[in-house]
C-alpha atoms as a PDB file:
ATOM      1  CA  UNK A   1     -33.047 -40.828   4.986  1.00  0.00           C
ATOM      2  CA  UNK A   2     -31.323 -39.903   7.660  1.00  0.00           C
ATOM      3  CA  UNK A   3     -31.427 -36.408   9.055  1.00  0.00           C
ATOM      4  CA  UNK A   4     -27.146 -35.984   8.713  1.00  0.00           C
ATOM      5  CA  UNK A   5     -27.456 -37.053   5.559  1.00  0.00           C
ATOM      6  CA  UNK A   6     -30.007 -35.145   4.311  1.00  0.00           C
ATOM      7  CA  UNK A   7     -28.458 -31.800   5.753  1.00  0.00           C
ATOM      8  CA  UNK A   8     -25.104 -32.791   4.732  1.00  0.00           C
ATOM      9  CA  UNK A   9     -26.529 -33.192   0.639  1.00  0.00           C
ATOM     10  CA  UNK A  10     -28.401 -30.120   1.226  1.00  0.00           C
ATOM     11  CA  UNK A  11     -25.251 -27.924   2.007  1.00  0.00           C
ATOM     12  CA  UNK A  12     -23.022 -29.937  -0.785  1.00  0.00           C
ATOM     13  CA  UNK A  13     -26.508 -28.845  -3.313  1.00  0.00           C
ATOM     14  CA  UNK A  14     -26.244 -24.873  -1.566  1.00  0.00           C
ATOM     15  CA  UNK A  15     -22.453 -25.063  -2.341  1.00  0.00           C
ATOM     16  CA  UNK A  16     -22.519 -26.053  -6.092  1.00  0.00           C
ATOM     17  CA  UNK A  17     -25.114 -23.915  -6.508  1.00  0.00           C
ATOM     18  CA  UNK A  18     -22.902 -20.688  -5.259  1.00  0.00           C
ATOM     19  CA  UNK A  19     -20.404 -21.843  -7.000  1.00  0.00           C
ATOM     20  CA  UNK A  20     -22.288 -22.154 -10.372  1.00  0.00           C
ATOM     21  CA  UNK A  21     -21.063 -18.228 -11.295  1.00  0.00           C
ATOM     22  CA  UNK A  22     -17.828 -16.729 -10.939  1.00  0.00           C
ATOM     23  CA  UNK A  23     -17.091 -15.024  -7.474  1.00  0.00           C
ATOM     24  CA  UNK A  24     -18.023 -11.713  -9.087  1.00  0.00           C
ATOM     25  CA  UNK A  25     -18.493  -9.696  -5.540  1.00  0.00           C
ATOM     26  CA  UNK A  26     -15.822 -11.247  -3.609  1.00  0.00           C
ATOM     27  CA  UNK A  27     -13.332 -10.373  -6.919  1.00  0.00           C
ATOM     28  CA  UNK A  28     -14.127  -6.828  -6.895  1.00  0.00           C
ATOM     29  CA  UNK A  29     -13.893  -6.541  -2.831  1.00  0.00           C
ATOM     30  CA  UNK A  30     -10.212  -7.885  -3.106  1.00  0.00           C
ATOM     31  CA  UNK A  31      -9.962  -5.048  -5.979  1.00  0.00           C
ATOM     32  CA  UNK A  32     -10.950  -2.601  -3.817  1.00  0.00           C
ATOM     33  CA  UNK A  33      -8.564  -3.892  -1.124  1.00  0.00           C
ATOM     34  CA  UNK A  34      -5.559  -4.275  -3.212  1.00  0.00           C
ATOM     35  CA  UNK A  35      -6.458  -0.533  -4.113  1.00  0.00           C
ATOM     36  CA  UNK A  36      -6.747   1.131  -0.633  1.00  0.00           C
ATOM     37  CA  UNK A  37      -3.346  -0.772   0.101  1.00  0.00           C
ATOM     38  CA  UNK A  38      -1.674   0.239  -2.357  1.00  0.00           C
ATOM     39  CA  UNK A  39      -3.035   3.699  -1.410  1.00  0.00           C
ATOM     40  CA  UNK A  40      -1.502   2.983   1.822  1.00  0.00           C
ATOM     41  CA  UNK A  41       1.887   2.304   0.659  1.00  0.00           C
ATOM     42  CA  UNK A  42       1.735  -1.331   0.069  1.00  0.00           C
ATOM     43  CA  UNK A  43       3.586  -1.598  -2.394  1.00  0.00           C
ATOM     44  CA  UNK A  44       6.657   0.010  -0.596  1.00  0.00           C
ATOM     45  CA  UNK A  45       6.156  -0.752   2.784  1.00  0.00           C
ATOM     46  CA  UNK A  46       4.133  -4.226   2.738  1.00  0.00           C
ATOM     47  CA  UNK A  47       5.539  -5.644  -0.378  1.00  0.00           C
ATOM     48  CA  UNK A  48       5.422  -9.368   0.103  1.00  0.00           C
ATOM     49  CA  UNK A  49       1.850  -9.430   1.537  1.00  0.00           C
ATOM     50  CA  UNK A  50       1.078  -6.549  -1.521  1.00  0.00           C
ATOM     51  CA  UNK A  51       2.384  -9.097  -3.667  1.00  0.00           C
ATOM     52  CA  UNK A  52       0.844 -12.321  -2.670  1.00  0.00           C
ATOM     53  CA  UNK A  53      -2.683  -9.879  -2.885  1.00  0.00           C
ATOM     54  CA  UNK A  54      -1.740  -9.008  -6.424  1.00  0.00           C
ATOM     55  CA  UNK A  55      -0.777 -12.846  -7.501  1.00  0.00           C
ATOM     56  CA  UNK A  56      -3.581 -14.098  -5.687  1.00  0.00           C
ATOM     57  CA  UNK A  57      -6.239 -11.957  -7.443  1.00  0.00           C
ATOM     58  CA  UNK A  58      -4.470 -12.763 -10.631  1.00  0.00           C
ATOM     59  CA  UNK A  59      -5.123 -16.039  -9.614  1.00  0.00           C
ATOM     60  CA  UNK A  60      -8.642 -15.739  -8.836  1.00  0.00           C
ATOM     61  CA  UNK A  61      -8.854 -14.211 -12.531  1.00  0.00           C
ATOM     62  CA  UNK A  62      -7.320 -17.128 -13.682  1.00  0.00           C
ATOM     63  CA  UNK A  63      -9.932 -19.462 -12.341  1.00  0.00           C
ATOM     64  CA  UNK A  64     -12.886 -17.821 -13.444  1.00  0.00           C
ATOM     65  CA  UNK A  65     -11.203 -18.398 -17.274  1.00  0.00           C
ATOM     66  CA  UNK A  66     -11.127 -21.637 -16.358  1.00  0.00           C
ATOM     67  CA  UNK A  67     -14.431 -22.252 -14.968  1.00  0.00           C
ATOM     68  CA  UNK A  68     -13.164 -23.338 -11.497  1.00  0.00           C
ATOM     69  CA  UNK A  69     -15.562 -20.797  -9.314  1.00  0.00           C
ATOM     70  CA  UNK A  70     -14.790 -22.455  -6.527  1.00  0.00           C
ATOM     71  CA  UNK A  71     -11.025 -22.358  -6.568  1.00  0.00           C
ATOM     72  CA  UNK A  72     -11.739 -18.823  -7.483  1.00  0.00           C
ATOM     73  CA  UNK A  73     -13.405 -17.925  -4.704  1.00  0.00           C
ATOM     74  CA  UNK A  74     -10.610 -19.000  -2.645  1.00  0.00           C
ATOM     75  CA  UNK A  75      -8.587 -17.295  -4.602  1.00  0.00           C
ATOM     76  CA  UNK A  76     -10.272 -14.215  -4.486  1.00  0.00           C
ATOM     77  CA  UNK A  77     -11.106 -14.602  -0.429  1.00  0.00           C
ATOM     78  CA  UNK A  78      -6.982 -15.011   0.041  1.00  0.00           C
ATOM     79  CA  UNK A  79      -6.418 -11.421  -2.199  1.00  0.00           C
ATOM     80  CA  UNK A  80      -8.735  -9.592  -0.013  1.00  0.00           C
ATOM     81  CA  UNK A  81      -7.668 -11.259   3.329  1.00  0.00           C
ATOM     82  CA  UNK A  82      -3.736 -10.325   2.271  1.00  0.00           C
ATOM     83  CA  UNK A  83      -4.614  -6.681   1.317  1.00  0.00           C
ATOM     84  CA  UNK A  84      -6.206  -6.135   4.095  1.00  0.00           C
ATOM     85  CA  UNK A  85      -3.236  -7.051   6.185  1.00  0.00           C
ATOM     86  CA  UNK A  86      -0.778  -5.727   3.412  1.00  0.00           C
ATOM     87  CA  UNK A  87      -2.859  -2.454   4.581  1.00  0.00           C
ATOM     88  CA  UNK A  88      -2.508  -2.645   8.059  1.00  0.00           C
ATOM     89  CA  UNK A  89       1.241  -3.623   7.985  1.00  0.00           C
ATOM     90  CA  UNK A  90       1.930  -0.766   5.565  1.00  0.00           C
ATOM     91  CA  UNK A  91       0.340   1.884   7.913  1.00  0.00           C
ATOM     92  CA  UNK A  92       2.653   0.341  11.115  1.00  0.00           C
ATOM     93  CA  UNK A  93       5.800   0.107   8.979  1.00  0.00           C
ATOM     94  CA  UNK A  94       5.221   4.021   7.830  1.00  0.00           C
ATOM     95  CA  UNK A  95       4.545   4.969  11.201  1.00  0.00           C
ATOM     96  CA  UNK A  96       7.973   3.791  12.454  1.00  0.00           C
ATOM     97  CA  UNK A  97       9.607   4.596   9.096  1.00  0.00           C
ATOM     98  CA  UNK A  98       8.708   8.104   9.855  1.00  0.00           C
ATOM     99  CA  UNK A  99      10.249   8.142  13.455  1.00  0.00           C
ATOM    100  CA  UNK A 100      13.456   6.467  11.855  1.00  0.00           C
ATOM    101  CA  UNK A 101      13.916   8.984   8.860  1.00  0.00           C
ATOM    102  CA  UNK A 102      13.028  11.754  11.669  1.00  0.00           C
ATOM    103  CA  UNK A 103      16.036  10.610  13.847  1.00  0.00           C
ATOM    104  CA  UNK A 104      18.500  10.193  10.694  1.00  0.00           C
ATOM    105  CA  UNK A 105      17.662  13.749   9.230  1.00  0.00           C
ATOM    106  CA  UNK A 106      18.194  14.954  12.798  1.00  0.00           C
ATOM    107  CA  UNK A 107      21.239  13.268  13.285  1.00  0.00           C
ATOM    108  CA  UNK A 108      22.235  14.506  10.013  1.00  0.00           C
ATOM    109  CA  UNK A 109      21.674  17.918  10.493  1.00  0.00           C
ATOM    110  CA  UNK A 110      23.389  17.746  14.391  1.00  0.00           C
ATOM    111  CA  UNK A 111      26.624  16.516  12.559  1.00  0.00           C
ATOM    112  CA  UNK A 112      26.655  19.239   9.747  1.00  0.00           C
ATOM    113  CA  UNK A 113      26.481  21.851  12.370  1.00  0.00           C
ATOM    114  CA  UNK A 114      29.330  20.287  14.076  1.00  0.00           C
ATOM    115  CA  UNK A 115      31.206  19.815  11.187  1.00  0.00           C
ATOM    116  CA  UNK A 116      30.539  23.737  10.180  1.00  0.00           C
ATOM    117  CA  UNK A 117      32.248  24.893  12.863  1.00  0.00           C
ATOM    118  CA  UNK A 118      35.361  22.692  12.862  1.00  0.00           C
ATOM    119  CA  UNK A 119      35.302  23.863   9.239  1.00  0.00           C
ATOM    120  CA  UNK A 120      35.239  27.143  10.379  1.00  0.00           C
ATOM    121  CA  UNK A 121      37.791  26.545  12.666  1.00  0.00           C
ATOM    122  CA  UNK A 122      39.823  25.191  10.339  1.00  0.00           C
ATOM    123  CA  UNK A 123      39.268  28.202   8.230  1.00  0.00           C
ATOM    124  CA  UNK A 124      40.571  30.714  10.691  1.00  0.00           C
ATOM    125  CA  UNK A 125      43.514  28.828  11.430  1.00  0.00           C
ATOM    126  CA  UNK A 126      44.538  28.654   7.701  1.00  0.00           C
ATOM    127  CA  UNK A 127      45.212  25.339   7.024  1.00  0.00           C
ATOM    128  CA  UNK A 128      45.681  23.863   3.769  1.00  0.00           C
ATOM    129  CA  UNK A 129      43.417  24.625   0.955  1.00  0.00           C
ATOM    130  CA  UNK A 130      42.700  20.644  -0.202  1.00  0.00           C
ATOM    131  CA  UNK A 131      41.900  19.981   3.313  1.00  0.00           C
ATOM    132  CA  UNK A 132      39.117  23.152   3.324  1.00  0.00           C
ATOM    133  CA  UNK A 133      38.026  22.087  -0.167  1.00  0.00           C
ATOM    134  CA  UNK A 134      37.332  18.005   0.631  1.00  0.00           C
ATOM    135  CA  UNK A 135      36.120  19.378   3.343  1.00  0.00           C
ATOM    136  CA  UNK A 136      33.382  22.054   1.859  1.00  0.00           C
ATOM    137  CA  UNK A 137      32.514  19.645  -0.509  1.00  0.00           C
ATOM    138  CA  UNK A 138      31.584  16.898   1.726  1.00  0.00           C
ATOM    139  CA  UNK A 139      29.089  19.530   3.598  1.00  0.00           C
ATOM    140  CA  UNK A 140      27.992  20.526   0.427  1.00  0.00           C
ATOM    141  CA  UNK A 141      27.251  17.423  -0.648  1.00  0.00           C
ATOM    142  CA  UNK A 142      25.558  16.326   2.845  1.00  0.00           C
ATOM    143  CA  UNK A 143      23.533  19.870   3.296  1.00  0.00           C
ATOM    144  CA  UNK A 144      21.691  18.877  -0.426  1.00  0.00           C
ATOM    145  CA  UNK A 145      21.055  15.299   0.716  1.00  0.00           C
ATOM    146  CA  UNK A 146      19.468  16.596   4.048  1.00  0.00           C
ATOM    147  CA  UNK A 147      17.313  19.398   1.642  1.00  0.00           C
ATOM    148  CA  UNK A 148      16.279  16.595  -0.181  1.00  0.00           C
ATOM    149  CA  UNK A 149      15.354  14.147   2.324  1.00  0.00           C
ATOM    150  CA  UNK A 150      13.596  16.741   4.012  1.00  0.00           C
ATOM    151  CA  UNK A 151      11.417  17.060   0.964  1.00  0.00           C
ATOM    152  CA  UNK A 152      10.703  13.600   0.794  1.00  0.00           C
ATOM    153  CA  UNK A 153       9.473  13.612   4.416  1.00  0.00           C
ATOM    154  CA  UNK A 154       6.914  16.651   3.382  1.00  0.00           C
ATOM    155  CA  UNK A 155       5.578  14.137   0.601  1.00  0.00           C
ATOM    156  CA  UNK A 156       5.558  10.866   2.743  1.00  0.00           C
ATOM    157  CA  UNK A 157       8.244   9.190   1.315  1.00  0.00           C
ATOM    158  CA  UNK A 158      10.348   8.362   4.723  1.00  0.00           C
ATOM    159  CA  UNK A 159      12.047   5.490   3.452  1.00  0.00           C
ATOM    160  CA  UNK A 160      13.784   7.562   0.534  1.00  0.00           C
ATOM    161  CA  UNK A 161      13.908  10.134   2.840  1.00  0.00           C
ATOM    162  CA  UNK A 162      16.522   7.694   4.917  1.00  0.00           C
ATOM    163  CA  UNK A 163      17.833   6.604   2.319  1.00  0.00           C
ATOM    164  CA  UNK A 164      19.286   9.832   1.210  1.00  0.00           C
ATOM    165  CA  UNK A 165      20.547  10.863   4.496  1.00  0.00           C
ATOM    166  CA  UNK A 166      22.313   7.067   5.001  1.00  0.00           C
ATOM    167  CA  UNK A 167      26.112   7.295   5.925  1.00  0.00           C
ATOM    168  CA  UNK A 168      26.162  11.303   6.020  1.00  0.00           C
ATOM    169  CA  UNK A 169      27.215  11.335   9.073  1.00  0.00           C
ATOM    170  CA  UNK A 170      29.684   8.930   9.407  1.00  0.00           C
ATOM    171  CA  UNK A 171      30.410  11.105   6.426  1.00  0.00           C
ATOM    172  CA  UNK A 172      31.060  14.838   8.221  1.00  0.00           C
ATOM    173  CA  UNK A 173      32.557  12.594  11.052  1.00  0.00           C
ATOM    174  CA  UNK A 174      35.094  12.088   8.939  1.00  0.00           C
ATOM    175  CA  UNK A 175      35.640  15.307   7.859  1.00  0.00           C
ATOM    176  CA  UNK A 176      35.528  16.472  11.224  1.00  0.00           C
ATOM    177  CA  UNK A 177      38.364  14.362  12.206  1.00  0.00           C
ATOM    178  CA  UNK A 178      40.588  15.451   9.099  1.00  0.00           C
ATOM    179  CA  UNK A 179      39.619  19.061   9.807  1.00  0.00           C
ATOM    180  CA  UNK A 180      40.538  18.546  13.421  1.00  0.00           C
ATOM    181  CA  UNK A 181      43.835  16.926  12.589  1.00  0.00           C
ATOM    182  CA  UNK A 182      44.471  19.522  10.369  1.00  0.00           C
ATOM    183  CA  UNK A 183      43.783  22.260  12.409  1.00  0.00           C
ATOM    184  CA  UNK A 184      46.366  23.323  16.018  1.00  0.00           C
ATOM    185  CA  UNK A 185      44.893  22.061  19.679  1.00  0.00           C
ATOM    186  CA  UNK A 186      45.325  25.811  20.907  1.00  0.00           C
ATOM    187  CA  UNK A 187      43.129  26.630  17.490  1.00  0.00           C
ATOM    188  CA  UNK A 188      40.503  23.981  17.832  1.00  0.00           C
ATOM    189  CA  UNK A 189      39.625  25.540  21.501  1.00  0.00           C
ATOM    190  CA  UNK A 190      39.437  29.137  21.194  1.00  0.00           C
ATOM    191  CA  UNK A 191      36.692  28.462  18.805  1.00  0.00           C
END
């Protein structure tokens, strides 16, 4: 026999051999992935790839019911292999999800303070009562959303964080240009 063909039928004999038993190891590695990216925040930040890790381990479990090691095996080699980038995608997408939700609270915050003052402005210059009420209630309203999405930075959770602070200040800009409407020029600049 030739020397090709004898190597060739000895890996094709090494292969159905390991794949005689179900992919035991290589199942519980792309457990363990799954695991530490979901401890990541996969699941939020990575979901497709988090996903396709999930379905393909299910996948994988499916197999083994059906006796097909090998398909298994890929199976299983594809979970770990997409948790393992669902892992490393999750920790990038935080990272910049924590810069973003850092500039929106601060952007938040810069336009309550600017719409305090033309509220208190407005306030010293008397003008009508609905337009001091919309307007306390709007900075109400925004001053809880920026507590809140504060407290969702302090536990991680930047994309909620964002989330909660979305449109507020487009929100006091508004308010800022009622109040300033509402309130006289030679008002608005002694203050």
């Amino acid at each position: 026999m030739p020397p090709r063909l004898l190597l060739s039928l000895a890996f094709m004999a090494a292969l159905t051999v390991a794949c005689a038993d179900p992919p035991d190891k290589e199942m519980q590695q792309a457990q363990v992935a799954i695991d530490a990216a979901k401890a990541a925040g996969a699941d939020r930040y990575a979901a497709t790839d988090f996903t396709a890790a999930q379905e393909a381990l299910k996948q994988a479990n499916d197999a083994v019911a059906q006796r097909d090691y090998r398909l298994a095996l890929n199976h299983a080699l594809d979970a770990r292999e997409r948790a393992q980038t669902a892992a490393k995608d999750a920790a990038d997408r935080k990272a910049a999800a924590r810069i973003d939700s850092d500039r929106a609270v601060a952007h938040a915050s810069a336009a309550l303070g600017e719409a305090r003052a033309r509220l208190k402005a407005a306030e010293n210059a008397h003008i009508q009562p609905r337009a001091l009420t919309d307007a306390r209630r709007t900075i109400v309203s925004v001053e809880q959303a920026v507590q809140k999405a504060r407290a969702a930075r302090e536990r991680e959770d930047y994309l909620d964080a964002m989330e909660m602070v979305n449109g507020a200040a487009s929100r006091l800009q508004g308010v800022v240009r009622e109040l300033d409407a509402a309130t006289p020029a030679a008002l608005r600049r002694r203050h």
